[in-house]
C-alpha atoms as a PDB file:
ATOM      1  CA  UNK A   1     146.144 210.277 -68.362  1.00  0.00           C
ATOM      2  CA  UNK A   2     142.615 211.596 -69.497  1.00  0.00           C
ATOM      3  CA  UNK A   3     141.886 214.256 -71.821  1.00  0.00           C
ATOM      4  CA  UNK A   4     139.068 215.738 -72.464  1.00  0.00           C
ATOM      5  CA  UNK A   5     138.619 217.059 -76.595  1.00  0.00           C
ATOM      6  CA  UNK A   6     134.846 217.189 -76.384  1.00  0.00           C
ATOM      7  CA  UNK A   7     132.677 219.538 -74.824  1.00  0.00           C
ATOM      8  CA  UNK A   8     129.007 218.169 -74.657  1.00  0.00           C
ATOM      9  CA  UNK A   9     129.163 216.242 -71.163  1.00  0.00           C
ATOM     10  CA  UNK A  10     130.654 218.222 -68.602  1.00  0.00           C
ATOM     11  CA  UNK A  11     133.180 215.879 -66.584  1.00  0.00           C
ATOM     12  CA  UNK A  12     135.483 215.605 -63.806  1.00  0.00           C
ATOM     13  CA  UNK A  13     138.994 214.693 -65.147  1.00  0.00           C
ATOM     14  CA  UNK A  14     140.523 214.445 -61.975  1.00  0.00           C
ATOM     15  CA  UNK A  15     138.039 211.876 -60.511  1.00  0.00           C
ATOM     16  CA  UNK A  16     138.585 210.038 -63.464  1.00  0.00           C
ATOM     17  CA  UNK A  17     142.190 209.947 -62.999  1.00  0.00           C
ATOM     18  CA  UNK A  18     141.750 209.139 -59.188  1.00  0.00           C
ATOM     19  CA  UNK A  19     139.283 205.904 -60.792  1.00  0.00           C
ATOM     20  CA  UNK A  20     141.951 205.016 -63.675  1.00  0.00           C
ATOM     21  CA  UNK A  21     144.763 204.670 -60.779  1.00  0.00           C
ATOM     22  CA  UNK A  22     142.171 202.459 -58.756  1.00  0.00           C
ATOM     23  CA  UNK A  23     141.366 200.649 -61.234  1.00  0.00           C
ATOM     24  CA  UNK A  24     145.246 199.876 -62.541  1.00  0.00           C
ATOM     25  CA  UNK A  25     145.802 198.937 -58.751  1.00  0.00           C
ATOM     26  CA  UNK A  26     143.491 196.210 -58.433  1.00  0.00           C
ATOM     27  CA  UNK A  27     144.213 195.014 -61.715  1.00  0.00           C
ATOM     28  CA  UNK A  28     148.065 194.923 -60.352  1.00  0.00           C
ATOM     29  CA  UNK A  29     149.389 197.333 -63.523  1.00  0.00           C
ATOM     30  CA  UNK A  30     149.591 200.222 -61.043  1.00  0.00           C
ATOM     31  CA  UNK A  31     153.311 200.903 -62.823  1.00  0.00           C
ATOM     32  CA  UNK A  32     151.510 201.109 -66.515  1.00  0.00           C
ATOM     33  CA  UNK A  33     150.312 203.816 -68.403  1.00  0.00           C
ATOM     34  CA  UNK A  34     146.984 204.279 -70.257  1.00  0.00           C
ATOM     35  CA  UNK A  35     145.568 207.358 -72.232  1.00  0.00           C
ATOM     36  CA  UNK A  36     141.633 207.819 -71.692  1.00  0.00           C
ATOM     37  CA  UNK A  37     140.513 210.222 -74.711  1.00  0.00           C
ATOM     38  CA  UNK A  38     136.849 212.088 -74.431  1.00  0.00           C
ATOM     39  CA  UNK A  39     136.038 212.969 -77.558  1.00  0.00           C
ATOM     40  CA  UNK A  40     132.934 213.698 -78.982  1.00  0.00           C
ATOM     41  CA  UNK A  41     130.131 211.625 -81.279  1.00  0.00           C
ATOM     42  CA  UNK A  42     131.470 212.222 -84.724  1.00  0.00           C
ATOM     43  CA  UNK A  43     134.931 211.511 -83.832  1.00  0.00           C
ATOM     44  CA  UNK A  44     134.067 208.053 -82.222  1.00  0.00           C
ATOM     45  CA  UNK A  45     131.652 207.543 -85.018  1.00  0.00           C
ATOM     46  CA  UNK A  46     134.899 207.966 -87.537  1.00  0.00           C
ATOM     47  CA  UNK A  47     136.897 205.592 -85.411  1.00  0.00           C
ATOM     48  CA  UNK A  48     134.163 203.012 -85.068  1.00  0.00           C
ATOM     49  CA  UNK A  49     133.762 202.844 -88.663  1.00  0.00           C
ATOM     50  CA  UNK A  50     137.584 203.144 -89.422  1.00  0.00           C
ATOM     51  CA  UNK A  51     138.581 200.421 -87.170  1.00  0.00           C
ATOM     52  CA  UNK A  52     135.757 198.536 -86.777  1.00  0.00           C
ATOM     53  CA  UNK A  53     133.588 198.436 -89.771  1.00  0.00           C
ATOM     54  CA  UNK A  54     130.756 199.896 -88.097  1.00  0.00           C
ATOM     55  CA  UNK A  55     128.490 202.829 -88.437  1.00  0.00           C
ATOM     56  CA  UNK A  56     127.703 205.469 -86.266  1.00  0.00           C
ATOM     57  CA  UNK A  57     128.871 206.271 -82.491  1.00  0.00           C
ATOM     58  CA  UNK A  58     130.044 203.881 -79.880  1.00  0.00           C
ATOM     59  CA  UNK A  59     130.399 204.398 -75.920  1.00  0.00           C
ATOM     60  CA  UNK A  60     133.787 203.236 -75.820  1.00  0.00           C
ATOM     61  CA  UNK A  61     136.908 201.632 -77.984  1.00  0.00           C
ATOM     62  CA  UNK A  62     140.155 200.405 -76.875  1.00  0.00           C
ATOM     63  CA  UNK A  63     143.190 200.458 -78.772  1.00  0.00           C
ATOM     64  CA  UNK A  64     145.683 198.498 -76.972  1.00  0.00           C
ATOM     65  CA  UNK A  65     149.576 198.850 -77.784  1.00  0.00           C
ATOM     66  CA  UNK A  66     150.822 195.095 -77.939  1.00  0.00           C
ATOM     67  CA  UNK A  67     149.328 192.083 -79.420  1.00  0.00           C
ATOM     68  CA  UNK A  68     146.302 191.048 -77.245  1.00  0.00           C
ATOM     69  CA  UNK A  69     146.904 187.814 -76.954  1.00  0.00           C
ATOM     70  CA  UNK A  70     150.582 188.382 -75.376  1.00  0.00           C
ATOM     71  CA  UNK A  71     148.809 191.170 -73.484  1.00  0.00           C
ATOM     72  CA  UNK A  72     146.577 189.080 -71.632  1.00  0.00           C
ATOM     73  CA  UNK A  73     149.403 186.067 -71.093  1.00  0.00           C
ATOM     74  CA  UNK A  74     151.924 188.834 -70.158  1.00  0.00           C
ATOM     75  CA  UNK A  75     149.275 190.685 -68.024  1.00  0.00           C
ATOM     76  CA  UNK A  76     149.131 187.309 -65.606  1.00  0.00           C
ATOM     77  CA  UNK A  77     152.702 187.289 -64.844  1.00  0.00           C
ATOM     78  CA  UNK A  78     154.570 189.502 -62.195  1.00  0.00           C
ATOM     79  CA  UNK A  79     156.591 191.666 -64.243  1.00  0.00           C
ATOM     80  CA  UNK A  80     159.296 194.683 -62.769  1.00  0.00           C
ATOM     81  CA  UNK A  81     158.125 197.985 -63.488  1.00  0.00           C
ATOM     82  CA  UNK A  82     160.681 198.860 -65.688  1.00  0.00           C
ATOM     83  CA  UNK A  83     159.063 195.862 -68.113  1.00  0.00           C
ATOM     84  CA  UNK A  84     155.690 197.130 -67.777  1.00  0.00           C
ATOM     85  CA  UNK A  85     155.026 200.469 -70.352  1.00  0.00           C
ATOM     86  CA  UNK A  86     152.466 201.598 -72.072  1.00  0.00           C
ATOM     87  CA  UNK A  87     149.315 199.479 -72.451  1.00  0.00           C
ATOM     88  CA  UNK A  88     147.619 201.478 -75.079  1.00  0.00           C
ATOM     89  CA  UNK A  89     144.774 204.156 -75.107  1.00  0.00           C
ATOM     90  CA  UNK A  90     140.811 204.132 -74.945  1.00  0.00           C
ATOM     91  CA  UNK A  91     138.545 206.369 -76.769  1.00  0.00           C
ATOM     92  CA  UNK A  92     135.156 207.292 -74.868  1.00  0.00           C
ATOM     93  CA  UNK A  93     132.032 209.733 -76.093  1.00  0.00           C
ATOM     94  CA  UNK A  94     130.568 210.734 -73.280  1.00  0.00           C
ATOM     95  CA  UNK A  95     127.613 211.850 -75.047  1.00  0.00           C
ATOM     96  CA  UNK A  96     126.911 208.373 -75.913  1.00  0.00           C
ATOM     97  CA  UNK A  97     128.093 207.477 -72.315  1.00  0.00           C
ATOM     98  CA  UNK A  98     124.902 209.784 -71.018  1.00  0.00           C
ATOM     99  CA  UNK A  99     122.303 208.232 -73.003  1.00  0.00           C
ATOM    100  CA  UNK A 100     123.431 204.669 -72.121  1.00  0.00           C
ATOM    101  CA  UNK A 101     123.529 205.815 -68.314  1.00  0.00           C
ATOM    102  CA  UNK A 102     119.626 206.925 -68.614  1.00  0.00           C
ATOM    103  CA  UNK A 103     119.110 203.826 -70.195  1.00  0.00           C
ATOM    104  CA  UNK A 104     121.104 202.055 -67.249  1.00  0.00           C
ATOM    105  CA  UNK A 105     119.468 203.959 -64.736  1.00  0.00           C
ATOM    106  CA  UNK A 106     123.028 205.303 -63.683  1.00  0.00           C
ATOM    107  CA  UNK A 107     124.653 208.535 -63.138  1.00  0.00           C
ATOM    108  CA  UNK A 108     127.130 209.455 -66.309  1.00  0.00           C
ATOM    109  CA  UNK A 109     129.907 209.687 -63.775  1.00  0.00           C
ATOM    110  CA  UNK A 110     129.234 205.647 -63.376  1.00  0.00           C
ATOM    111  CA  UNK A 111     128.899 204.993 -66.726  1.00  0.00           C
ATOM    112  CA  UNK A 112     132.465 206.300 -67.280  1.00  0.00           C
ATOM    113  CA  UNK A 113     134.030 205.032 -64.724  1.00  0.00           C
ATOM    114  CA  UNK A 114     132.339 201.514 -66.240  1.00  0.00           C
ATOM    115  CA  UNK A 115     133.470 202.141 -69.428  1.00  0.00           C
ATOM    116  CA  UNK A 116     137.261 203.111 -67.984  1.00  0.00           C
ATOM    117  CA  UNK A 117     137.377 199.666 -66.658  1.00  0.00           C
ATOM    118  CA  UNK A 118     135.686 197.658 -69.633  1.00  0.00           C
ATOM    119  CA  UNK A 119     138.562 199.399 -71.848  1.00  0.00           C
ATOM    120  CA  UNK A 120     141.182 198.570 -69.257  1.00  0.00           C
ATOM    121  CA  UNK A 121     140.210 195.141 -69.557  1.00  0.00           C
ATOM    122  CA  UNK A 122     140.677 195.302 -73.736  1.00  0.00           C
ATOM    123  CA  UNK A 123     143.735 197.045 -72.995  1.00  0.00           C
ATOM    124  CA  UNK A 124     145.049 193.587 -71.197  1.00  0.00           C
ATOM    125  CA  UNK A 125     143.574 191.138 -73.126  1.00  0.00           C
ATOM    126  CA  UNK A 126     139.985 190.571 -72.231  1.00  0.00           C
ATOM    127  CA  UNK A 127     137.839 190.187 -75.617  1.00  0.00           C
ATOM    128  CA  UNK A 128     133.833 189.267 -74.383  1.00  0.00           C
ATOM    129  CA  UNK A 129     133.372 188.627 -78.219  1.00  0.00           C
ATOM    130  CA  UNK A 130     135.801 185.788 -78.548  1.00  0.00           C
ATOM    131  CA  UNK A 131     135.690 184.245 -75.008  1.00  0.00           C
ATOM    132  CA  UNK A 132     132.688 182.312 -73.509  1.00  0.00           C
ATOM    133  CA  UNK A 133     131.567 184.988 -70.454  1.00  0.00           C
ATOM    134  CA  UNK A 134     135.344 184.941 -69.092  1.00  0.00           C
ATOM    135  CA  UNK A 135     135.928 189.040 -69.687  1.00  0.00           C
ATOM    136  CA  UNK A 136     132.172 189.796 -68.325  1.00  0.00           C
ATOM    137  CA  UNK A 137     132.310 187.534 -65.093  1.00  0.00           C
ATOM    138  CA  UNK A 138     135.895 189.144 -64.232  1.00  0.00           C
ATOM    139  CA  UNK A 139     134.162 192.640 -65.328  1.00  0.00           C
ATOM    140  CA  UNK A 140     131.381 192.426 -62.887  1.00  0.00           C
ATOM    141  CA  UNK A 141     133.417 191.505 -60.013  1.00  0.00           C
ATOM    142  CA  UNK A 142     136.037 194.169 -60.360  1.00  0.00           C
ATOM    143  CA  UNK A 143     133.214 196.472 -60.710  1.00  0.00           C
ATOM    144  CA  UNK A 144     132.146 195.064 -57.598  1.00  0.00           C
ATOM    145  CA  UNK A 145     135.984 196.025 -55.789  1.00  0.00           C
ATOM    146  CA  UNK A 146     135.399 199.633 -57.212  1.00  0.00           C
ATOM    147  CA  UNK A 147     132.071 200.657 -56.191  1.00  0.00           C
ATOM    148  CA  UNK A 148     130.615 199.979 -59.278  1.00  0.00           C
ATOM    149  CA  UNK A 149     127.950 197.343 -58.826  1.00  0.00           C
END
């Protein structure tokens, strides 16, 4: 699901949807669900700071509903649908979104869609700050399999 609480970038919330659903797919949690909030500087500024210690805006924060670890052992294991739930939900400005796709040389559409799947990846265990290159290798080839390279 993606909702959209800021109005400074105009997006597409139905291509984002259509990406979210791709991006479960190849990831094999097609059955899960995820919430993908758009909110705006100051409130991702307030949750950075809140959950993270850190001032000012981020692009992107995931808040994922289980433990990570057991998300990421759980994640690699065929599970029945009715076992699968709710992974948890990911917070993205896209304000912060556009000036990192000028930076990036991307359109802001991209840069969503990138951060969509970098959240995804928190959501299921991936954490690039604790593992040695692991989440961004797996990252850049999914990206890859989505158009995103």
């Amino acid at each position: 699901m993606i909702l959209n609480r800021q109005r400074e970038v105009r997006v597409s919330p139905r291509a984002l949807e259509q990406f979210l659903r791709r991006v479960k797919q190849e990831l094999g949690i097609g059955k899960t669900d995820v919430t993908v909030c758009l909110v705006t500087e100051a409130e991702i500024a307030a949750m950075n700071e809140k959950y993270r210690g850190k001032r000012g805006p981020t692009d992107v924060l995931s808040f994922p509903a289980v433990d990570r670890k057991n998300a990421l052992r759980n994640w690699r294991k065929p599970r029945r649908a009715s076992q699968v739930g709710y992974l948890g939900d990911i917070a993205i400005s896209p304000k912060t979104a556009k000036r990192y796709a000028k930076k990036n040389g991307r359109p802001v559409a991209s840069e969503l869609r990138v951060l969509m799947l970098h959240g995804v990846l928190h959501l299921i265990g991936f954490d690039h700050q604790a593992d040695r290159g692991e989440m961004e290798k797996f990252e850049m080839k999914l990206r890859t399999k989505v158009g995103l390279a």
